[in-house]
PDBML (XML) file of the C-alpha atoms, coordinates in Angstrom:
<?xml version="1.0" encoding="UTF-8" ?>
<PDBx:datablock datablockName="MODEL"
   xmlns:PDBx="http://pdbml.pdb.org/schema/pdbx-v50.xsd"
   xmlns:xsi="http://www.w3.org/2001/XMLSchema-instance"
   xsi:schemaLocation="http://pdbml.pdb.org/schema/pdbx-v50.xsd pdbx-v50.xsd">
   <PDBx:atom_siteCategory>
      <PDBx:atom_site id="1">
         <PDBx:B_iso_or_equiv>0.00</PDBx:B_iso_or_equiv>
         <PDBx:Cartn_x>-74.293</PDBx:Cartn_x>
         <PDBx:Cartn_y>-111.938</PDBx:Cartn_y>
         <PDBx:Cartn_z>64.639</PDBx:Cartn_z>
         <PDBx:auth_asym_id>A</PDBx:auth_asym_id>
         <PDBx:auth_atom_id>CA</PDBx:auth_atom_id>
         <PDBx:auth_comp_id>UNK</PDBx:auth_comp_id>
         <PDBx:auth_seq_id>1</PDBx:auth_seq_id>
         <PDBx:group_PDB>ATOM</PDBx:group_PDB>
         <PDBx:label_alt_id xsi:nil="true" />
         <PDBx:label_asym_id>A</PDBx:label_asym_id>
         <PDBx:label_atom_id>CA</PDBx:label_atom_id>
         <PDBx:label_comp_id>UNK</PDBx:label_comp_id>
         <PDBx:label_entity_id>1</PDBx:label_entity_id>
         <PDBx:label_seq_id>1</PDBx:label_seq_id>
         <PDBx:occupancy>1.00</PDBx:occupancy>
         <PDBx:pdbx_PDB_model_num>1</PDBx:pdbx_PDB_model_num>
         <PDBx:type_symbol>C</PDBx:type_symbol>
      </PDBx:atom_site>
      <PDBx:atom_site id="2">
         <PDBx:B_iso_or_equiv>0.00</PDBx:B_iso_or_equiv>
         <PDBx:Cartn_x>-72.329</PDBx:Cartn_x>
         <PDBx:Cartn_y>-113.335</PDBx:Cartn_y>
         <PDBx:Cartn_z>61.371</PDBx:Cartn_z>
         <PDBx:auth_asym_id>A</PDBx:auth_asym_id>
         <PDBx:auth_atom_id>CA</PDBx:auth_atom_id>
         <PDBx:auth_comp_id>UNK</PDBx:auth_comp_id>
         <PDBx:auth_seq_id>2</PDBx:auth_seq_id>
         <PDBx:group_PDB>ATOM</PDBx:group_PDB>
         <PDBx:label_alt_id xsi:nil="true" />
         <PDBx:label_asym_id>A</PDBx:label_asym_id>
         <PDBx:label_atom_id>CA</PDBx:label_atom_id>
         <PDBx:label_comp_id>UNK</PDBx:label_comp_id>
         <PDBx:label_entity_id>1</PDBx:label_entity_id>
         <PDBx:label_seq_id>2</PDBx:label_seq_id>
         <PDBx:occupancy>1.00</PDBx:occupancy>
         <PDBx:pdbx_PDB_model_num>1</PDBx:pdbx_PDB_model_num>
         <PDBx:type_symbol>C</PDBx:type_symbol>
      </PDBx:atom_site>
      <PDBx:atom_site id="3">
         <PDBx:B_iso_or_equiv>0.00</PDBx:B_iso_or_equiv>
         <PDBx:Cartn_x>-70.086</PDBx:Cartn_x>
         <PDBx:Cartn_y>-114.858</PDBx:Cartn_y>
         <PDBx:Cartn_z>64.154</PDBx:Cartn_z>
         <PDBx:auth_asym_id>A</PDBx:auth_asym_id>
         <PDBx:auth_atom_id>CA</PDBx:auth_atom_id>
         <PDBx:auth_comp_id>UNK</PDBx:auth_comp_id>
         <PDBx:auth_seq_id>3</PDBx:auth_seq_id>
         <PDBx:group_PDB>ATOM</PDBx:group_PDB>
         <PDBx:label_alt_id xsi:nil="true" />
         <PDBx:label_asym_id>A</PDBx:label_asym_id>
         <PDBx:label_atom_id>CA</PDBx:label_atom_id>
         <PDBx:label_comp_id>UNK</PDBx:label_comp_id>
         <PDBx:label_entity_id>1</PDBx:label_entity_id>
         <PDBx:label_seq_id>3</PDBx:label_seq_id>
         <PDBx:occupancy>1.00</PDBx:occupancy>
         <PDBx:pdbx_PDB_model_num>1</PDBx:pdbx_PDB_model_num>
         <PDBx:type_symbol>C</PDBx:type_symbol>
      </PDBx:atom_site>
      <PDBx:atom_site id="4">
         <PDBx:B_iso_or_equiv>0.00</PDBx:B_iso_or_equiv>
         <PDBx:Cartn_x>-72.242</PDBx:Cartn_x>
         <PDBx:Cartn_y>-116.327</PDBx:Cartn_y>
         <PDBx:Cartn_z>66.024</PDBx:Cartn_z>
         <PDBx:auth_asym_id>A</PDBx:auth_asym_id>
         <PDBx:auth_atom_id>CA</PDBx:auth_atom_id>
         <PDBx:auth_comp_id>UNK</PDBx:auth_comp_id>
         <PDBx:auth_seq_id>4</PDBx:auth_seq_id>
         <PDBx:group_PDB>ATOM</PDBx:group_PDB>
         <PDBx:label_alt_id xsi:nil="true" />
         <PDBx:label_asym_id>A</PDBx:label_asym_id>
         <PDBx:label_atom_id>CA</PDBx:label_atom_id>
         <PDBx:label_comp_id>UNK</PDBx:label_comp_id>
         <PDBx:label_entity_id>1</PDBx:label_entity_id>
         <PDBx:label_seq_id>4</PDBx:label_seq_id>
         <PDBx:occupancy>1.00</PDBx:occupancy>
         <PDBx:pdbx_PDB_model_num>1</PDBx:pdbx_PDB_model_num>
         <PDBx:type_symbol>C</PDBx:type_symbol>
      </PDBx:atom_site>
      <PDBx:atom_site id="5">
         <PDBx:B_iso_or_equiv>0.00</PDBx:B_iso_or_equiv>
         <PDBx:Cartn_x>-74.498</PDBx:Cartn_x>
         <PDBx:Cartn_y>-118.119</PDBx:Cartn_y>
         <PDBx:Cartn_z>62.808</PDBx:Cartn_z>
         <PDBx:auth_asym_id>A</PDBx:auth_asym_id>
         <PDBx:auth_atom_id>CA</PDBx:auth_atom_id>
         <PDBx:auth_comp_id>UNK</PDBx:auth_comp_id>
         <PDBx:auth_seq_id>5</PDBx:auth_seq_id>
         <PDBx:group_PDB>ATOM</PDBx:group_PDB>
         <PDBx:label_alt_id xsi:nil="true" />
         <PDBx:label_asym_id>A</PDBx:label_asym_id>
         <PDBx:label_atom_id>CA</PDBx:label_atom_id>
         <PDBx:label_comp_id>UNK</PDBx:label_comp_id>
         <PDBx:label_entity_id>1</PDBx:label_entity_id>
         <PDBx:label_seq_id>5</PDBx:label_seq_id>
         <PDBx:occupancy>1.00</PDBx:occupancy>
         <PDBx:pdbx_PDB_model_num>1</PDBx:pdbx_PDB_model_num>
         <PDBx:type_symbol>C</PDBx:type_symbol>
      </PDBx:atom_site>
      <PDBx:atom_site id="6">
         <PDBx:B_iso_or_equiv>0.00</PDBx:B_iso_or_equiv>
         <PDBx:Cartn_x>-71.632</PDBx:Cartn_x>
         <PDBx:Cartn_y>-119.247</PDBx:Cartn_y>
         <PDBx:Cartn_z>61.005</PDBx:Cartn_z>
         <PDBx:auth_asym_id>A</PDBx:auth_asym_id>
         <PDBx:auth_atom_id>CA</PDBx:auth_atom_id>
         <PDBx:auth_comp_id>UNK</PDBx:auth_comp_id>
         <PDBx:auth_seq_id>6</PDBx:auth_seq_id>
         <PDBx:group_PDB>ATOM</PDBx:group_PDB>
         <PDBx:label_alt_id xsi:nil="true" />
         <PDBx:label_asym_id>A</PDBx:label_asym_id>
         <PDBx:label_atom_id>CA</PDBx:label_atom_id>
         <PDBx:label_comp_id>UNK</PDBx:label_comp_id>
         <PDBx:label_entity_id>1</PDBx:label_entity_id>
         <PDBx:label_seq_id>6</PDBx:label_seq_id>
         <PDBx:occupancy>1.00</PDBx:occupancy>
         <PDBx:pdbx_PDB_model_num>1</PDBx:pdbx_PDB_model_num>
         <PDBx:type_symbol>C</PDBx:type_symbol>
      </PDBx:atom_site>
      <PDBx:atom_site id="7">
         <PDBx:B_iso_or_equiv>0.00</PDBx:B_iso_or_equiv>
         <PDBx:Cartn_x>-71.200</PDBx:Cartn_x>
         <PDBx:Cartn_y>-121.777</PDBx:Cartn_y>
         <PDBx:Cartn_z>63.807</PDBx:Cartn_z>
         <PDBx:auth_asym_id>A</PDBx:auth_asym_id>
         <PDBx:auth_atom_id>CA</PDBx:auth_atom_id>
         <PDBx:auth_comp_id>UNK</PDBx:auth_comp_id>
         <PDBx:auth_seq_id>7</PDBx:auth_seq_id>
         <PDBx:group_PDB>ATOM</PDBx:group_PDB>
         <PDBx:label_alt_id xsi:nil="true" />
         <PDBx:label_asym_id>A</PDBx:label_asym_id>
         <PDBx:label_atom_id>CA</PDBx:label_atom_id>
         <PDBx:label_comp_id>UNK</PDBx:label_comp_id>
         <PDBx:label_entity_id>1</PDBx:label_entity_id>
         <PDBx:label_seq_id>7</PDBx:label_seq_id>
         <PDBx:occupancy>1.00</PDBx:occupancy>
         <PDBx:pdbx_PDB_model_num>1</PDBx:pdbx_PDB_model_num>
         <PDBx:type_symbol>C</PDBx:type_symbol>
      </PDBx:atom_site>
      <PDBx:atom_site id="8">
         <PDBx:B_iso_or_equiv>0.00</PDBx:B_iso_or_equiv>
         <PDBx:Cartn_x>-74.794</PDBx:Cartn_x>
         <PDBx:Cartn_y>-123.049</PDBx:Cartn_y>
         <PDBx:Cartn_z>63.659</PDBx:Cartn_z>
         <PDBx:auth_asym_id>A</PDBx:auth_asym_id>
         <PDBx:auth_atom_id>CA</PDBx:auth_atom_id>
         <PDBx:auth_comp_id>UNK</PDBx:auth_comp_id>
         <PDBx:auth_seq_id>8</PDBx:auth_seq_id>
         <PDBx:group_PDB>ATOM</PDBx:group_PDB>
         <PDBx:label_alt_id xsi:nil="true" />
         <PDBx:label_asym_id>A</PDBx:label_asym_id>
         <PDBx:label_atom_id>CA</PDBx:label_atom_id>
         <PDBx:label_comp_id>UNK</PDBx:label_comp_id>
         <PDBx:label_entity_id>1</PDBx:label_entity_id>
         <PDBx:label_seq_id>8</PDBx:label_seq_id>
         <PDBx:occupancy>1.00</PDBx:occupancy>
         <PDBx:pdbx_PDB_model_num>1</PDBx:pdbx_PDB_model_num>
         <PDBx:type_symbol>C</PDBx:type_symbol>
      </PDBx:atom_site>
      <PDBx:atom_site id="9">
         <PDBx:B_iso_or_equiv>0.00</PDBx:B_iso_or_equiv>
         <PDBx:Cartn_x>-75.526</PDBx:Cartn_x>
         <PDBx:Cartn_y>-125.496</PDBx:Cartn_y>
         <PDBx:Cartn_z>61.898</PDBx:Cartn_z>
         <PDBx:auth_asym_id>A</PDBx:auth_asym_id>
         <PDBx:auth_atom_id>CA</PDBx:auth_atom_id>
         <PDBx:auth_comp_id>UNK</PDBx:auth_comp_id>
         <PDBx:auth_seq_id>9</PDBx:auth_seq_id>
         <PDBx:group_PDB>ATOM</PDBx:group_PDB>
         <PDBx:label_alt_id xsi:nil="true" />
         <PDBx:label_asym_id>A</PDBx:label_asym_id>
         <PDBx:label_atom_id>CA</PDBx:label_atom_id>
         <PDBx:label_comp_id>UNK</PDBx:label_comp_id>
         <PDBx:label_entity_id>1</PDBx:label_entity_id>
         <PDBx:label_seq_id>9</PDBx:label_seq_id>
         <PDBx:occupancy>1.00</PDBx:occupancy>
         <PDBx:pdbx_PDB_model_num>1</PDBx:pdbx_PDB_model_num>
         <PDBx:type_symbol>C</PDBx:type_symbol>
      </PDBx:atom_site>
      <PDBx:atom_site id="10">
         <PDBx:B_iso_or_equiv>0.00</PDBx:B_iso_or_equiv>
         <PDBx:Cartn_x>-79.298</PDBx:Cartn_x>
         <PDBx:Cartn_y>-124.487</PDBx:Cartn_y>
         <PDBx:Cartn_z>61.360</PDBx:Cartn_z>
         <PDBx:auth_asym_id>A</PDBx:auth_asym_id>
         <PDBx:auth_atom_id>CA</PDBx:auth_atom_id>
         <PDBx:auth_comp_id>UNK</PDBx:auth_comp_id>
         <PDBx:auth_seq_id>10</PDBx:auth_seq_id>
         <PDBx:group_PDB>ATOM</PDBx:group_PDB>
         <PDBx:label_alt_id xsi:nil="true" />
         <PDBx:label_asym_id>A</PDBx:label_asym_id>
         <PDBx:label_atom_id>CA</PDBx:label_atom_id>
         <PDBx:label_comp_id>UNK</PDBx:label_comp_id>
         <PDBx:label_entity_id>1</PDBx:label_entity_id>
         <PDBx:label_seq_id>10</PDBx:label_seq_id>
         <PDBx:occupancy>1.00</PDBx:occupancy>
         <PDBx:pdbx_PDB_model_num>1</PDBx:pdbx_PDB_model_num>
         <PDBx:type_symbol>C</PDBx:type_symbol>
      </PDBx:atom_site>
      <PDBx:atom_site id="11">
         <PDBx:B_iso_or_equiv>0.00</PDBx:B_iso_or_equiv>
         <PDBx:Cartn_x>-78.563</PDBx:Cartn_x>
         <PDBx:Cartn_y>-121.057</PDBx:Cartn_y>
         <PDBx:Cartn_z>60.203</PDBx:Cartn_z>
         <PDBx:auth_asym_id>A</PDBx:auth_asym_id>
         <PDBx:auth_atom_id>CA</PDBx:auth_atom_id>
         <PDBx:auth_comp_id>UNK</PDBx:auth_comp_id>
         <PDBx:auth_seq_id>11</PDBx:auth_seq_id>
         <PDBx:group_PDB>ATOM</PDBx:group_PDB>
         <PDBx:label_alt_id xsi:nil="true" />
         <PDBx:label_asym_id>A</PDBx:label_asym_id>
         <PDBx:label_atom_id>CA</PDBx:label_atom_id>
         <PDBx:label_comp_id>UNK</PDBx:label_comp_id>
         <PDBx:label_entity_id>1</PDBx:label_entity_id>
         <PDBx:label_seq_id>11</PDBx:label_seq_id>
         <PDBx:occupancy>1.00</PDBx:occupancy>
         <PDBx:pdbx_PDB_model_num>1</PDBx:pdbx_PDB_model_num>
         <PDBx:type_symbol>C</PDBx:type_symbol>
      </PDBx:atom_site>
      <PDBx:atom_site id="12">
         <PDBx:B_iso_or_equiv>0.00</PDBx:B_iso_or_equiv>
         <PDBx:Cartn_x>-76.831</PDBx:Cartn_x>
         <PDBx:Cartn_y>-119.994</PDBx:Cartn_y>
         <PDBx:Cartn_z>57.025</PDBx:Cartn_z>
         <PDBx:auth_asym_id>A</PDBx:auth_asym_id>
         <PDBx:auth_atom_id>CA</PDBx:auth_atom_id>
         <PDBx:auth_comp_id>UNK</PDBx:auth_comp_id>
         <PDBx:auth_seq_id>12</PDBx:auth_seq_id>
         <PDBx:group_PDB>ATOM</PDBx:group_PDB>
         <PDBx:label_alt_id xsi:nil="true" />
         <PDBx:label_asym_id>A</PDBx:label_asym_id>
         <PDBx:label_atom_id>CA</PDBx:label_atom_id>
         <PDBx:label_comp_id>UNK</PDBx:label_comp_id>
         <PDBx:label_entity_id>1</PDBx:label_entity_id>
         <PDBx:label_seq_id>12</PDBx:label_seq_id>
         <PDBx:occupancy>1.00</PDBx:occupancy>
         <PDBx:pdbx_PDB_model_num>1</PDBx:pdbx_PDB_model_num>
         <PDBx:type_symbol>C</PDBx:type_symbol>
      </PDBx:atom_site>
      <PDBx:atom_site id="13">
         <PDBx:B_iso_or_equiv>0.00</PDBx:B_iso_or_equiv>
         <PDBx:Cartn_x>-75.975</PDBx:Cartn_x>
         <PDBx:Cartn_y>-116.094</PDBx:Cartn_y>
         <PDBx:Cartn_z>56.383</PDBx:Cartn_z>
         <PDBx:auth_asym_id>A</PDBx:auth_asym_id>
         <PDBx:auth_atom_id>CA</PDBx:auth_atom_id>
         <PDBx:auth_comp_id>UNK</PDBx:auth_comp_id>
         <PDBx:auth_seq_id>13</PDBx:auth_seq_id>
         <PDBx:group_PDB>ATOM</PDBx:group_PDB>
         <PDBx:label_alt_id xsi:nil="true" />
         <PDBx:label_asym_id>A</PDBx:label_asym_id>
         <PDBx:label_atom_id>CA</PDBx:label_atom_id>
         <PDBx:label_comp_id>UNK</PDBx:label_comp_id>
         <PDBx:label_entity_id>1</PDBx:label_entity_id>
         <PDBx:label_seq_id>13</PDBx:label_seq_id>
         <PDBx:occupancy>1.00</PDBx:occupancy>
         <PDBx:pdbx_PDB_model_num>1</PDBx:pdbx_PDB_model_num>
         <PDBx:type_symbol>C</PDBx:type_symbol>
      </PDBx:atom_site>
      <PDBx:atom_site id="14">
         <PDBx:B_iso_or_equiv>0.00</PDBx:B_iso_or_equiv>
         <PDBx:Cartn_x>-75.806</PDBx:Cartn_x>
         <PDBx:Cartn_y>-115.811</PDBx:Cartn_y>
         <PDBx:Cartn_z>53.101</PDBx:Cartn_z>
         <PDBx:auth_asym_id>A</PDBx:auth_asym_id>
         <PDBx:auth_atom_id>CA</PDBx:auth_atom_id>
         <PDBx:auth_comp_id>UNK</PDBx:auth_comp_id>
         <PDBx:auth_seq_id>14</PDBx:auth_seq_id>
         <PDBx:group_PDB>ATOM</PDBx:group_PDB>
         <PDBx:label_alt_id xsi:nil="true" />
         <PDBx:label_asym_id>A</PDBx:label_asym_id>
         <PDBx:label_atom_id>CA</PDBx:label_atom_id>
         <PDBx:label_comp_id>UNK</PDBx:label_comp_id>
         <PDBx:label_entity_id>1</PDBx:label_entity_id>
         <PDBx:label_seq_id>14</PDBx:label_seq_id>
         <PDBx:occupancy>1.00</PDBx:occupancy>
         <PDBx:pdbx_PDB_model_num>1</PDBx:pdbx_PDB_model_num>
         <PDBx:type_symbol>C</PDBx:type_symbol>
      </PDBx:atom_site>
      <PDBx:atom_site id="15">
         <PDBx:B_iso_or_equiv>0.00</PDBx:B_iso_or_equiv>
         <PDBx:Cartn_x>-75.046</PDBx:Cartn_x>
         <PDBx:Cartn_y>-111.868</PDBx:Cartn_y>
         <PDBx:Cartn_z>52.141</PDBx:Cartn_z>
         <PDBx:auth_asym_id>A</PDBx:auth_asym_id>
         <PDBx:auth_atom_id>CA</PDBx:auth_atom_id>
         <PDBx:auth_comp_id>UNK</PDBx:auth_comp_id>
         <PDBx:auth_seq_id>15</PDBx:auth_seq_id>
         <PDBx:group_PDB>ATOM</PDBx:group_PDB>
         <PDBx:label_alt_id xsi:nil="true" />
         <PDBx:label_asym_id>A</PDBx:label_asym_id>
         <PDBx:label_atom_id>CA</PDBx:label_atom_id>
         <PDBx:label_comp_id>UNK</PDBx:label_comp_id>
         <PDBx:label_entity_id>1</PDBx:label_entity_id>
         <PDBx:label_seq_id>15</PDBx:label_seq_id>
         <PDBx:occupancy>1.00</PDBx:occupancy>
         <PDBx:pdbx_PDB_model_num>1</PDBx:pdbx_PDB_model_num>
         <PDBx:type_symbol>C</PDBx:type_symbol>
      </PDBx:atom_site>
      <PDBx:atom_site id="16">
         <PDBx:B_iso_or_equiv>0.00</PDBx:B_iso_or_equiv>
         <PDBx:Cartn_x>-74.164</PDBx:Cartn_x>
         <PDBx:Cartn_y>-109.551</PDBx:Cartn_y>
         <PDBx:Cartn_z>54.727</PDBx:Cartn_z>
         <PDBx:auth_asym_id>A</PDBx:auth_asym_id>
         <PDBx:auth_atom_id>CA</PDBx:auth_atom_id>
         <PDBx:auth_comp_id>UNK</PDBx:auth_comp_id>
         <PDBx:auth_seq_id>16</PDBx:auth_seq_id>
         <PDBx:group_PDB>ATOM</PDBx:group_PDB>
         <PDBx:label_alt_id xsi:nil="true" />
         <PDBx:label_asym_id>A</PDBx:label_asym_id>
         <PDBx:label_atom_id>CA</PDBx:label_atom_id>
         <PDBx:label_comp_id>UNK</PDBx:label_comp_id>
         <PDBx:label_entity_id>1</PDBx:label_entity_id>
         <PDBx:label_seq_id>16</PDBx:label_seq_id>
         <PDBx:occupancy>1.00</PDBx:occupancy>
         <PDBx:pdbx_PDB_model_num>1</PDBx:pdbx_PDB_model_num>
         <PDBx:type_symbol>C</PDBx:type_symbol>
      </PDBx:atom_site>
      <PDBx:atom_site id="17">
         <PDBx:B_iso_or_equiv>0.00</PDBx:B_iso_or_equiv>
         <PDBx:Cartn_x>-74.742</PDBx:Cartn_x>
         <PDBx:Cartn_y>-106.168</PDBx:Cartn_y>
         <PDBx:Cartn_z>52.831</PDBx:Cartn_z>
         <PDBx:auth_asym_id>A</PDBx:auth_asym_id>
         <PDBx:auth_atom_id>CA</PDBx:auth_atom_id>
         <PDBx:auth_comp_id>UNK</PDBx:auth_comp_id>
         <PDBx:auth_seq_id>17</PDBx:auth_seq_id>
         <PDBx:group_PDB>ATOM</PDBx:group_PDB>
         <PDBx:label_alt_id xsi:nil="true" />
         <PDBx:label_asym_id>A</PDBx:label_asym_id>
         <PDBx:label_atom_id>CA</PDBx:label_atom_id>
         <PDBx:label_comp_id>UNK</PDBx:label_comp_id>
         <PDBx:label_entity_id>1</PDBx:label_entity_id>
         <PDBx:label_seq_id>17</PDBx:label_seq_id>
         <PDBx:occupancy>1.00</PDBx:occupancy>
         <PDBx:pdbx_PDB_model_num>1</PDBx:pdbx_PDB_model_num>
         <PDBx:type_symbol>C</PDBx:type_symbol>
      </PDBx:atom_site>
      <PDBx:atom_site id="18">
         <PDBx:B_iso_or_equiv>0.00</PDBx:B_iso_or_equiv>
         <PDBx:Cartn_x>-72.691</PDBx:Cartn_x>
         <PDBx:Cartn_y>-102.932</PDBx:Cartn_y>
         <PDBx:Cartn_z>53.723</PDBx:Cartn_z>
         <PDBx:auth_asym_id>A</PDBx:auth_asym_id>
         <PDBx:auth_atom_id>CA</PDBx:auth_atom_id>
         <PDBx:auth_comp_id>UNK</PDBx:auth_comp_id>
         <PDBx:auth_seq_id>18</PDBx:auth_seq_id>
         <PDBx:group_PDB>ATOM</PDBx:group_PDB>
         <PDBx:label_alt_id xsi:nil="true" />
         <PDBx:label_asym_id>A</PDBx:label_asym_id>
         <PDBx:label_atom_id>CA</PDBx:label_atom_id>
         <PDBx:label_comp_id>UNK</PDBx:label_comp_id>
         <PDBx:label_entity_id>1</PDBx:label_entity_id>
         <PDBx:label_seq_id>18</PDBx:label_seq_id>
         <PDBx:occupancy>1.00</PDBx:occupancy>
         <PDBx:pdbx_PDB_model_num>1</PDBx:pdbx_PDB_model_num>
         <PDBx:type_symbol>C</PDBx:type_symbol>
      </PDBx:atom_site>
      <PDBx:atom_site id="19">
         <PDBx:B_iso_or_equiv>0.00</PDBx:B_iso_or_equiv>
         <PDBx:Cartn_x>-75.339</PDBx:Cartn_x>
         <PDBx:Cartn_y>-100.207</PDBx:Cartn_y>
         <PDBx:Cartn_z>54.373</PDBx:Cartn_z>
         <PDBx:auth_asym_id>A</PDBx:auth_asym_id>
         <PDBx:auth_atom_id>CA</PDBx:auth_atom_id>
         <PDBx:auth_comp_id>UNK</PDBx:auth_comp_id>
         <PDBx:auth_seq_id>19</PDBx:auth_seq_id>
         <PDBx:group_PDB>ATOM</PDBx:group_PDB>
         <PDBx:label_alt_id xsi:nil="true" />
         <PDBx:label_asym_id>A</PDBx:label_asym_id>
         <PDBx:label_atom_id>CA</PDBx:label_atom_id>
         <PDBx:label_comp_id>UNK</PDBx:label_comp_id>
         <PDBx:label_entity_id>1</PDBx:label_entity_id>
         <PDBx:label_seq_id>19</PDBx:label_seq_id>
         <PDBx:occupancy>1.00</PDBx:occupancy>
         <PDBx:pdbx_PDB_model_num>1</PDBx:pdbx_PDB_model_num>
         <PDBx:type_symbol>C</PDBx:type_symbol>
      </PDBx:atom_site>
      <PDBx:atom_site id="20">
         <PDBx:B_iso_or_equiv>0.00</PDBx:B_iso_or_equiv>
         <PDBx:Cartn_x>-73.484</PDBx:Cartn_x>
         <PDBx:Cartn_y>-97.126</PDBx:Cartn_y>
         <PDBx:Cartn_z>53.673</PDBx:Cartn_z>
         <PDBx:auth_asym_id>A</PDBx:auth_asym_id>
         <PDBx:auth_atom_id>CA</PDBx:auth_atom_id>
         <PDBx:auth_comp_id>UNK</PDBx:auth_comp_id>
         <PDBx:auth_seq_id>20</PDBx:auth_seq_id>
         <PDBx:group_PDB>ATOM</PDBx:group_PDB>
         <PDBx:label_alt_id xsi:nil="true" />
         <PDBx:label_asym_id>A</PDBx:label_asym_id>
         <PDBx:label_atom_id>CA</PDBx:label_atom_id>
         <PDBx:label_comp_id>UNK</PDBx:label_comp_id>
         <PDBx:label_entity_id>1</PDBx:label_entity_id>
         <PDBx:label_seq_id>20</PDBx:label_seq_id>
         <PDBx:occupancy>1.00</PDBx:occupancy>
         <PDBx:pdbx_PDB_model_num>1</PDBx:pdbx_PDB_model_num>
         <PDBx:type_symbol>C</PDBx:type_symbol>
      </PDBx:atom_site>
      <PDBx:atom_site id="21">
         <PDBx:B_iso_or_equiv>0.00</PDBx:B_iso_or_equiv>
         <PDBx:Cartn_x>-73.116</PDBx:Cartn_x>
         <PDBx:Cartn_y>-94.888</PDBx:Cartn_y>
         <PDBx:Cartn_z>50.465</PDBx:Cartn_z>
         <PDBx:auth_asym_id>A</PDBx:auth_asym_id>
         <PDBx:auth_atom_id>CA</PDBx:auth_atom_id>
         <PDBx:auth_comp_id>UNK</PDBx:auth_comp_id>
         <PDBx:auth_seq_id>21</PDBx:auth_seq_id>
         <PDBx:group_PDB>ATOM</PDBx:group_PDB>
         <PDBx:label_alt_id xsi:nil="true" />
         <PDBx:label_asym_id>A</PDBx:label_asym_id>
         <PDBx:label_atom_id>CA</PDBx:label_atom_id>
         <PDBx:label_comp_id>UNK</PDBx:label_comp_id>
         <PDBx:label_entity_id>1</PDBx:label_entity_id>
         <PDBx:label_seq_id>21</PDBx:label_seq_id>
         <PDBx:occupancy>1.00</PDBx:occupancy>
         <PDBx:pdbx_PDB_model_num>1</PDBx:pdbx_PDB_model_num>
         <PDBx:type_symbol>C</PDBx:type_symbol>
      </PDBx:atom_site>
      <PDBx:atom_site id="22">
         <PDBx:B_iso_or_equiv>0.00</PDBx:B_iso_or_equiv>
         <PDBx:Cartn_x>-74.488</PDBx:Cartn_x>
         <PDBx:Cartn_y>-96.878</PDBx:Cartn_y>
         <PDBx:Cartn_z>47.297</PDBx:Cartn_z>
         <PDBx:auth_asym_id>A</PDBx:auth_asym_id>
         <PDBx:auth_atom_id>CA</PDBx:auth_atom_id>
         <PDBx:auth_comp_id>UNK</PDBx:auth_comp_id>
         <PDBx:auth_seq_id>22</PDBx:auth_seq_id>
         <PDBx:group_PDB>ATOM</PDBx:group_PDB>
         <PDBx:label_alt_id xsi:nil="true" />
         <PDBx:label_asym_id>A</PDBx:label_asym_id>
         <PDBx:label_atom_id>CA</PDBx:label_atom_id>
         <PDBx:label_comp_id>UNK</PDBx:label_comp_id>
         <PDBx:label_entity_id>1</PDBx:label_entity_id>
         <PDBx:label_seq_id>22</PDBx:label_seq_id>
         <PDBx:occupancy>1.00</PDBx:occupancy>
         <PDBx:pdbx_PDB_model_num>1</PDBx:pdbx_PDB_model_num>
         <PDBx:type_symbol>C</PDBx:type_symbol>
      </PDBx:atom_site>
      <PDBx:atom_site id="23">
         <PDBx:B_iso_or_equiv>0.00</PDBx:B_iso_or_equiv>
         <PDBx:Cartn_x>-73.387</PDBx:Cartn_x>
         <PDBx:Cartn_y>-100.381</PDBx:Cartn_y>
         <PDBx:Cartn_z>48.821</PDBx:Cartn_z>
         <PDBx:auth_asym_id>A</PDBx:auth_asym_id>
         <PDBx:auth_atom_id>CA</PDBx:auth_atom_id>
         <PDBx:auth_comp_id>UNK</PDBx:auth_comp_id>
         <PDBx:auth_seq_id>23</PDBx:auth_seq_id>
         <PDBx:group_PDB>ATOM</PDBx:group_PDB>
         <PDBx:label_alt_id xsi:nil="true" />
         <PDBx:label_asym_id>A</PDBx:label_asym_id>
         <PDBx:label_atom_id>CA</PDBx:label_atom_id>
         <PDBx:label_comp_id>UNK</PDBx:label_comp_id>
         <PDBx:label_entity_id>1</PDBx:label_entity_id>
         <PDBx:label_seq_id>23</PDBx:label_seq_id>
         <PDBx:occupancy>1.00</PDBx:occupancy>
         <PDBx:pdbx_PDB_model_num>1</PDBx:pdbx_PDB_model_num>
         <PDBx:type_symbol>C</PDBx:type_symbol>
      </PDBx:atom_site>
      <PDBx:atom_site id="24">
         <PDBx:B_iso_or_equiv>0.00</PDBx:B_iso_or_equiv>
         <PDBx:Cartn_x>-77.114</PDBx:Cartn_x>
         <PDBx:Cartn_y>-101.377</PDBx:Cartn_y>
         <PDBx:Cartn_z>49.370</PDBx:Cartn_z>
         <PDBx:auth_asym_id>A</PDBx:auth_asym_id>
         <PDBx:auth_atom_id>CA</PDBx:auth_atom_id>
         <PDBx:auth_comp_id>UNK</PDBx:auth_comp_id>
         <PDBx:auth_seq_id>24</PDBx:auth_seq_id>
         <PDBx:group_PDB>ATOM</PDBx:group_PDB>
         <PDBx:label_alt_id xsi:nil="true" />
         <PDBx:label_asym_id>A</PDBx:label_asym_id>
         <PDBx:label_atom_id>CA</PDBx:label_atom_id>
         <PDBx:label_comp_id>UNK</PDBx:label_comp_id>
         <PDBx:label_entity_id>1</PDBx:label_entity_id>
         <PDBx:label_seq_id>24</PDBx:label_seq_id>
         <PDBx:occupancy>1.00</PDBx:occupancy>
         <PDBx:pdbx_PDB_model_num>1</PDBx:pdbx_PDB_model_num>
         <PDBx:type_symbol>C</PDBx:type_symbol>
      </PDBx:atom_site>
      <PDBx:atom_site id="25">
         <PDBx:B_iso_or_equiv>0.00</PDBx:B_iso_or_equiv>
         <PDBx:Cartn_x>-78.329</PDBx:Cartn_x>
         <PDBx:Cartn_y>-100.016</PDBx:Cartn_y>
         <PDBx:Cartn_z>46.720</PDBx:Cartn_z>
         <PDBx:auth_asym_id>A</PDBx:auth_asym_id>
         <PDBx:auth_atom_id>CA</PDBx:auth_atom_id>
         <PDBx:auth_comp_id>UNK</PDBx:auth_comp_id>
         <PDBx:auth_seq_id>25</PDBx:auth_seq_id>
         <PDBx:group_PDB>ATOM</PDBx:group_PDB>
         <PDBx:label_alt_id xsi:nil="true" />
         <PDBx:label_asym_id>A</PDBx:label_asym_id>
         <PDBx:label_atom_id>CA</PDBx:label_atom_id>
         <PDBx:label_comp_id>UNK</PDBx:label_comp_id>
         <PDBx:label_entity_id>1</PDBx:label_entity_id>
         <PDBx:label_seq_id>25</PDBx:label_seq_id>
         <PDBx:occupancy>1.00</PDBx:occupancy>
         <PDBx:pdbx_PDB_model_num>1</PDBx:pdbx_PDB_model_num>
         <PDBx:type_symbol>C</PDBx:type_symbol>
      </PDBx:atom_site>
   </PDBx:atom_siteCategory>
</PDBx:datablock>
């Protein structure tokens, strides 16, 4: 998915957040 929106131009991903141990937190 963070593939995919990087090449539109009407989306922008602006975190992408690891979800394991304290990461999110």
């Amino acid at each position: 998915l963070k593939e995919v929106f990087t090449k539109t131009d009407s989306v922008e991903v602006i975190q992408v957040i690891p979800s394991r141990g304290n990461a999110l937190s």
